[in-house]
N, C-alpha and C. Protein backbone atom coordinates (compact mmCIF):
# COMPACT_ATOMS: atom_id res chain seq x y z
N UNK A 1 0.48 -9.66 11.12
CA UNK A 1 0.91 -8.85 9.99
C UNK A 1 2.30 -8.27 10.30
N UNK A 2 3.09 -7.85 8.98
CA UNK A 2 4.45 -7.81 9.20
C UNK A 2 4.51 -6.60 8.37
N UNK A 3 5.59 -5.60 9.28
CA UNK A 3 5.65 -4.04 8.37
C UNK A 3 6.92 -4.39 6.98
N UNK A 4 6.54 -4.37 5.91
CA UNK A 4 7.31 -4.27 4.74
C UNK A 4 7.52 -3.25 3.96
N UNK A 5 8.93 -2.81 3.46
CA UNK A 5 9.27 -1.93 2.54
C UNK A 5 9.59 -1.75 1.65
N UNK A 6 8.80 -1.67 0.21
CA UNK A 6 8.98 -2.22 -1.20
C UNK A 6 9.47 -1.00 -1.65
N UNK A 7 11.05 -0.90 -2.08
CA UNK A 7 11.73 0.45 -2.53
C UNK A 7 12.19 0.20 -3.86
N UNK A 8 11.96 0.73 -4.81
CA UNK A 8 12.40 0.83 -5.92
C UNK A 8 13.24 1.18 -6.51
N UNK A 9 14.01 0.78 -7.12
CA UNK A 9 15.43 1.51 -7.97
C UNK A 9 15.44 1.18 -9.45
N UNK A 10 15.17 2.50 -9.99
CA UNK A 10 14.81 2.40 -11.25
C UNK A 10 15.73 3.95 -11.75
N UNK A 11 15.40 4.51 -12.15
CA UNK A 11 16.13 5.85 -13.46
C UNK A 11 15.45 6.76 -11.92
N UNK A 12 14.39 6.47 -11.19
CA UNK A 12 14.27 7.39 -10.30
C UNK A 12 14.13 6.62 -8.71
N UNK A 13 14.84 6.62 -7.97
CA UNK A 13 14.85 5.66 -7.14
C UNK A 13 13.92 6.12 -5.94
N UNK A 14 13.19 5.39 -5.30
CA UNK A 14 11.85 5.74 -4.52
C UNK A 14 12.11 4.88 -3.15
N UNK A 15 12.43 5.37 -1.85
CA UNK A 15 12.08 4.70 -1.07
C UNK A 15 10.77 4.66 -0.37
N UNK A 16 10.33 3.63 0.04
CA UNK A 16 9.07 3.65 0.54
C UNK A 16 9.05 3.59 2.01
N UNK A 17 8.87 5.05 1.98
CA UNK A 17 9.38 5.24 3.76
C UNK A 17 7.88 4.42 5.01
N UNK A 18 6.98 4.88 4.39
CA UNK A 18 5.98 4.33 5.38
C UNK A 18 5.59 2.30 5.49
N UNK A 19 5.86 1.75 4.29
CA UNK A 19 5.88 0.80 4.27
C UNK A 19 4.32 -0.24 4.49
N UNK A 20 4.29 -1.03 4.43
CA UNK A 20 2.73 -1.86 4.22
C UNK A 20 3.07 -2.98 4.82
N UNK A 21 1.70 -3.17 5.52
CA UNK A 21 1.60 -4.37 6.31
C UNK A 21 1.13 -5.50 5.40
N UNK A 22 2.27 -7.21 5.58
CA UNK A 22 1.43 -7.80 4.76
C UNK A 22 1.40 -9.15 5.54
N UNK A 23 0.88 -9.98 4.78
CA UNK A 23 0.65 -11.51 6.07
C UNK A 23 2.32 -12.50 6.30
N UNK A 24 2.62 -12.01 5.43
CA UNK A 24 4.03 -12.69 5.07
C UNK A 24 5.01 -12.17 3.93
N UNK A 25 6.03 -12.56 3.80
CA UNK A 25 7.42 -12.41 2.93
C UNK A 25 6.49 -12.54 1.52
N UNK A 26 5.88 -13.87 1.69
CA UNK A 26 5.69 -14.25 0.04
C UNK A 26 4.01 -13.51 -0.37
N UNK A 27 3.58 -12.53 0.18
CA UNK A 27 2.66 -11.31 0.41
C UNK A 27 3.21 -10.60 -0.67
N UNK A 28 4.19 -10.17 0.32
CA UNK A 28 4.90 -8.80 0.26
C UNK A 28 5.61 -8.91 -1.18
N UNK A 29 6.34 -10.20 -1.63
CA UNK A 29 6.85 -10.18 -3.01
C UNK A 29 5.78 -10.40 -4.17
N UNK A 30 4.62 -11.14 -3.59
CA UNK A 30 3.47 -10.92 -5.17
C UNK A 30 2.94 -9.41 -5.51
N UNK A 31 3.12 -8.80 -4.23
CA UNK A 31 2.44 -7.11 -4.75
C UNK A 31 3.93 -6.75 -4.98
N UNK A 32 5.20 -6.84 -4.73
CA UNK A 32 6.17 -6.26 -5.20
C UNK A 32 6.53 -6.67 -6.71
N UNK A 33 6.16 -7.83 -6.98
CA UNK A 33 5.63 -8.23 -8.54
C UNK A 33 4.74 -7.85 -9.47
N UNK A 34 3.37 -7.56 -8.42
CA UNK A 34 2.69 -7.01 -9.45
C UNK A 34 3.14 -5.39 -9.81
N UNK A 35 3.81 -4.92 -8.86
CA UNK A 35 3.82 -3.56 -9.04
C UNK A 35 4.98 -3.45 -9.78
N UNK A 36 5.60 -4.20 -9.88
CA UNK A 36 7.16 -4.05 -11.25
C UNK A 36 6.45 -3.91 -12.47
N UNK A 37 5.10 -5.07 -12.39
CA UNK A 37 4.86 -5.16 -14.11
C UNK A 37 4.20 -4.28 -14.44
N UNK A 38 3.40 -3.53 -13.47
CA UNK A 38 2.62 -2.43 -13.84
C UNK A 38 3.51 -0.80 -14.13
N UNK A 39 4.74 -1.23 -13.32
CA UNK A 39 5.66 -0.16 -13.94
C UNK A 39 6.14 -0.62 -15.53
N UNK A 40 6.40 -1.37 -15.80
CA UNK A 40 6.94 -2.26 -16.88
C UNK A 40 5.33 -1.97 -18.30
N UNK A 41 4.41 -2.15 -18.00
CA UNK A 41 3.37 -1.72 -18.64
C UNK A 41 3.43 -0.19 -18.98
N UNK A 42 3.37 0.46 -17.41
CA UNK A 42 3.00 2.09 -18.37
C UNK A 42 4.31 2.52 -18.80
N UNK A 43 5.72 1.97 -18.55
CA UNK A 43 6.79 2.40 -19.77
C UNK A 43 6.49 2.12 -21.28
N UNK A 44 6.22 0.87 -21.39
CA UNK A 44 5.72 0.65 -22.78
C UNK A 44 4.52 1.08 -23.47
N UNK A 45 3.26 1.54 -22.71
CA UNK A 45 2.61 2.51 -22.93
C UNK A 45 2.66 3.15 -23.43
N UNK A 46 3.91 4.23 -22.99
CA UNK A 46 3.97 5.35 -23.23
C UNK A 46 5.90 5.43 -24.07
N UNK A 47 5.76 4.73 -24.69
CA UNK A 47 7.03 4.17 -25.71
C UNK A 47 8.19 4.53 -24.90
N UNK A 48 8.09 3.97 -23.47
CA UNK A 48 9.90 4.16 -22.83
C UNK A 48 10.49 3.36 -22.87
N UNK A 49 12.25 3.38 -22.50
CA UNK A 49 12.55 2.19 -22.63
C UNK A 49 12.47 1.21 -21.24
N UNK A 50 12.60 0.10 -20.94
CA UNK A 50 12.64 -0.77 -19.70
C UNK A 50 13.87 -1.09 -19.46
N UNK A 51 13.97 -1.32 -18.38
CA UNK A 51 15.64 -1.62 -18.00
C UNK A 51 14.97 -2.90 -17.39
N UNK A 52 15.26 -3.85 -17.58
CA UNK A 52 15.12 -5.00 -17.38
C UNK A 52 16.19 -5.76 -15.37
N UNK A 53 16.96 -4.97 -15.58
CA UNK A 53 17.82 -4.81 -14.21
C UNK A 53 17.10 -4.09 -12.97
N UNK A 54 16.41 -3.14 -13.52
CA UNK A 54 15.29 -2.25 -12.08
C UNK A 54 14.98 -3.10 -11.59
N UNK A 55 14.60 -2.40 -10.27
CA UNK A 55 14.64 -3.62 -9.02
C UNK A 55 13.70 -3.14 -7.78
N UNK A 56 12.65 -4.10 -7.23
CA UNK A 56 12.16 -3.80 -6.26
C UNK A 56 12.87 -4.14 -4.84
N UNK A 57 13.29 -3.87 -3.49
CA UNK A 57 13.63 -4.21 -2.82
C UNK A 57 12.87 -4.62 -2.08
N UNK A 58 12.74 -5.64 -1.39
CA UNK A 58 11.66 -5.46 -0.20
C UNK A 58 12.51 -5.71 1.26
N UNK A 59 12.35 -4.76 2.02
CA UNK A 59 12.76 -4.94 3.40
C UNK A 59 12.18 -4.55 4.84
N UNK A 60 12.56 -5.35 5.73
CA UNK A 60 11.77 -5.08 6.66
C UNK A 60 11.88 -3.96 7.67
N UNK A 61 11.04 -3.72 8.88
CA UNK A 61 11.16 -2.28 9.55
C UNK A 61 12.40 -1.62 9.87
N UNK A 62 13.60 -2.14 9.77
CA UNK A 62 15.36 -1.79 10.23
C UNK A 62 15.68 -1.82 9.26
N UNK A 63 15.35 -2.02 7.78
CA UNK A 63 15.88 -1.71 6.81
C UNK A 63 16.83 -2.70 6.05
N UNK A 64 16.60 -3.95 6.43
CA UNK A 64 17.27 -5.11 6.09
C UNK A 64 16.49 -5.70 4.85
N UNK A 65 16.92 -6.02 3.77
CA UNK A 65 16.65 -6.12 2.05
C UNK A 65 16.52 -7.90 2.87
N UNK A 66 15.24 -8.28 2.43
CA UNK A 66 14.54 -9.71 2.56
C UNK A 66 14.58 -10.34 1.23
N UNK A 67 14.53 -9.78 0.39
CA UNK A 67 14.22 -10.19 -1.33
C UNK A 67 14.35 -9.58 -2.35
N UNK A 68 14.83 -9.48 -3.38
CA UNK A 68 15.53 -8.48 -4.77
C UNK A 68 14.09 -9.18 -5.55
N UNK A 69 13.26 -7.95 -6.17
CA UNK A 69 12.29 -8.40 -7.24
C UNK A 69 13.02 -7.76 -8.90
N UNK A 70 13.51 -8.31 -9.17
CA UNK A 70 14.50 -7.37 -10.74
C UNK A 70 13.32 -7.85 -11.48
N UNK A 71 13.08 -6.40 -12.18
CA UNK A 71 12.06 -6.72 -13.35
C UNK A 71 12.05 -7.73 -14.36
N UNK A 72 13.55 -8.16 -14.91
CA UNK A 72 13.24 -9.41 -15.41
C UNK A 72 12.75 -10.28 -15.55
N UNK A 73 13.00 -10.57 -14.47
CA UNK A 73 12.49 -11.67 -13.48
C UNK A 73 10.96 -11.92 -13.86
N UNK A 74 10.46 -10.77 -13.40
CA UNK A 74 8.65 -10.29 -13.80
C UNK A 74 8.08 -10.53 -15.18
N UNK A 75 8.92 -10.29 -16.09
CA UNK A 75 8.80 -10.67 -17.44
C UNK A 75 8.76 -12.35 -18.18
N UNK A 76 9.75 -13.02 -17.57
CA UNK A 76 10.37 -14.17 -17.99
C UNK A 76 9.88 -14.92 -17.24
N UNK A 77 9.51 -14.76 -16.20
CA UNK A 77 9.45 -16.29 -15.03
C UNK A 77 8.19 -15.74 -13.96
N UNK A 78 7.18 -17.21 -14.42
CA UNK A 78 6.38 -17.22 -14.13
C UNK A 78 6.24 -17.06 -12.39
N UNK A 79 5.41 -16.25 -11.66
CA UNK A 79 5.67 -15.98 -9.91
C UNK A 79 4.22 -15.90 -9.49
């Protein structure tokens, strides 16, 4: 298992200081996917708007960005 850090940058930007262990890179980007759309859900929920540019980061324990998840992305193209 590998320590990962899925940080968000959105209208409120969130780093995720403690970070989650996952089996791999391509782990770590399906929950950083699912968790865009579930942000992407309760905006529209609750009639906000989406910025389609917000962005999950995922990086590893030194802080090095492994993969950009942009909500778009989450919307349009199947992952």
């Amino acid at each position: 298992m590998t320590l990962y850090h899925l940080n968000l940058f959105n209208d409120a930007d969130v780093w995720d200081e403690e970070g989650r262990d996952f089996v791999n890179l391509a782990a770590a980007e399906k929950e950083a996917v699912r968790n865009a759309r579930d942000i992407i859900a309760e905006h529209i929920r609750h009639g906000l708007p989406v910025d389609l540019n917000d962005r999950l980061e995922i990086a590893d324990r030194d802080g090095t960005v492994l993969k950009v998840v942009r909500f778009g992305e989450c919307v349009f193209f199947k992952r």
